[in-house]
Protein backbone atom coordinates (compact mmCIF):
# COMPACT_ATOMS: atom_id res chain seq x y z
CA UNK A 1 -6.11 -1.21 11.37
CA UNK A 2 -4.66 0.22 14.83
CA UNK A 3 -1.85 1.70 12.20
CA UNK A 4 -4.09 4.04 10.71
CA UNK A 5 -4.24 6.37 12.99
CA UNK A 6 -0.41 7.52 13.02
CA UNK A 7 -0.87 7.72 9.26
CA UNK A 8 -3.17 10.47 9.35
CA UNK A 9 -5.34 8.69 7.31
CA UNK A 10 -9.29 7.56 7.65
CA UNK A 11 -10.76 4.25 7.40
CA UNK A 12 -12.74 5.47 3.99
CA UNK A 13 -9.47 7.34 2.74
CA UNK A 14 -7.87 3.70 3.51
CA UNK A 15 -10.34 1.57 1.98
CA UNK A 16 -10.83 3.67 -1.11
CA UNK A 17 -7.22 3.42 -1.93
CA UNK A 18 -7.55 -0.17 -1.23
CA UNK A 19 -10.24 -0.40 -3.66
CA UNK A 20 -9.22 2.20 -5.71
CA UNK A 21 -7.02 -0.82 -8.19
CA UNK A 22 -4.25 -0.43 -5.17
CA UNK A 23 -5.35 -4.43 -4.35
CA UNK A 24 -5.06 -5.86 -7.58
CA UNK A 25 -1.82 -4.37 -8.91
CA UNK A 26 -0.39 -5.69 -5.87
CA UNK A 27 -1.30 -8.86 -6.05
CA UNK A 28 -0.34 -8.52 -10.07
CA UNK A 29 2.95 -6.91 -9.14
CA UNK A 30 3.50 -10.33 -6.70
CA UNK A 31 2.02 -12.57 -8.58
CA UNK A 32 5.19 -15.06 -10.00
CA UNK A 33 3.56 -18.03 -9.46
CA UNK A 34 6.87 -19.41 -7.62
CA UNK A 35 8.48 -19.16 -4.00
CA UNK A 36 6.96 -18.38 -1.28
CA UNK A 37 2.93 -16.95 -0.69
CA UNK A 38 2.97 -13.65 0.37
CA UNK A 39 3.74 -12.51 3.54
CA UNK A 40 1.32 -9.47 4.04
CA UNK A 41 -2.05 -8.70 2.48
CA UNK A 42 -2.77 -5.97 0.76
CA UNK A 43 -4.30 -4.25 3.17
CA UNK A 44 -1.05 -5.09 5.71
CA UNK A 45 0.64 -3.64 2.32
CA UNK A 46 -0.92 -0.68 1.52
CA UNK A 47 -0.58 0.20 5.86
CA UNK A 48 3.48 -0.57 4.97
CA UNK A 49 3.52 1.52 2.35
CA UNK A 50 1.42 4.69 3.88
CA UNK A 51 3.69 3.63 7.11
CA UNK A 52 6.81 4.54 5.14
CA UNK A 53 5.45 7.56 3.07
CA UNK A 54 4.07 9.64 6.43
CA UNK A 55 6.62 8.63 9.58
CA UNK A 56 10.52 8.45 10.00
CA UNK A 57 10.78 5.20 10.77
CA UNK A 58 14.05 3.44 9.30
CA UNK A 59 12.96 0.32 7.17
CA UNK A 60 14.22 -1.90 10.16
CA UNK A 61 11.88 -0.75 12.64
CA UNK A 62 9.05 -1.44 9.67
CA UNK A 63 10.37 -4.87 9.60
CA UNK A 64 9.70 -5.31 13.26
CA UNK A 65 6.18 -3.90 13.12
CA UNK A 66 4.90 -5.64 10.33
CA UNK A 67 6.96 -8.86 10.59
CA UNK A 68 8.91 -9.16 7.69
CA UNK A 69 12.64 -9.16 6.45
CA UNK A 70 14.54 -5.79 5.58
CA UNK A 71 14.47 -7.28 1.71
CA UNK A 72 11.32 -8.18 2.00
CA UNK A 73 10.05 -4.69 3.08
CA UNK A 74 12.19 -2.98 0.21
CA UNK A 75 10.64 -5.26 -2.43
CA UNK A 76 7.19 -4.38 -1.10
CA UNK A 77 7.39 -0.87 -0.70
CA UNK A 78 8.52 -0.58 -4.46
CA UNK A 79 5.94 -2.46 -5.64
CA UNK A 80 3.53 -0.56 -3.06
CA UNK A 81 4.76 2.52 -4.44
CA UNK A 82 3.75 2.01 -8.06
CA UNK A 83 0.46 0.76 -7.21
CA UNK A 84 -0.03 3.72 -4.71
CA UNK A 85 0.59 5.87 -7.25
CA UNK A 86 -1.60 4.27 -10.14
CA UNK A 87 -4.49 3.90 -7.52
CA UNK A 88 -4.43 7.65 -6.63
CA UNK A 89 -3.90 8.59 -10.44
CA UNK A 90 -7.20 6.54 -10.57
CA UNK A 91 -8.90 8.19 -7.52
CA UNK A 92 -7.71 11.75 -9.24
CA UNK A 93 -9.16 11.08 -12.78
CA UNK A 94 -12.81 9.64 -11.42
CA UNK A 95 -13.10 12.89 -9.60
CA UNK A 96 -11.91 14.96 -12.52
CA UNK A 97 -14.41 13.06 -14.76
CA UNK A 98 -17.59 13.44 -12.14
CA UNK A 99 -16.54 17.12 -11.61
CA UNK A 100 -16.91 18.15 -15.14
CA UNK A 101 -20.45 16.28 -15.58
């Protein structure tokens, strides 16, 4: 959680994303049922992923932060991406939806 504050991000901002469907596409976008577990959660995901969007890091300097290969950190931030993305298209709609009631 240290992470979260070069993001510019807040704990609720964080967990609502996380809650948001970001945690279950994920794991459903991981989920081959072969190889290896997982290396991060999805909370050590969605940090990766928010990591990559809001600094200038290079993706090797993300490998050393959040201990993980250079292929592994391009195969989660595309998956991390597309979930990002669904769970903010989410966040966008429910507040849409509760603005027009």
């Amino acid at each position: 959680m240290a992470f979260m504050t070069t993001m510019g991000v807040t704990r609720n901002v964080f967990n609502t994303i996380l809650q948001s469907g970001f945690k279950n596409d994920v794991e459903r976008g991981h989920d081959s049922g072969r190889g290896r577990p997982r290396a991060l959660s999805a909370m050590a995901h969605l940090g990766l992923t928010l990591h990559y969007l809001t600094s200038s890091m290079k993706q090797t300097t993300l490998c050393l932060i959040f201990g993980v290969t250079q292929g592994s950190v391009s195969t989660y931030l595309d998956c991390g991406l597309q979930a990002l993305l669904m769970s903010v298209r989410m966040i966008n709609s429910a507040f849409t939806i509760s603005a027009l009631r």
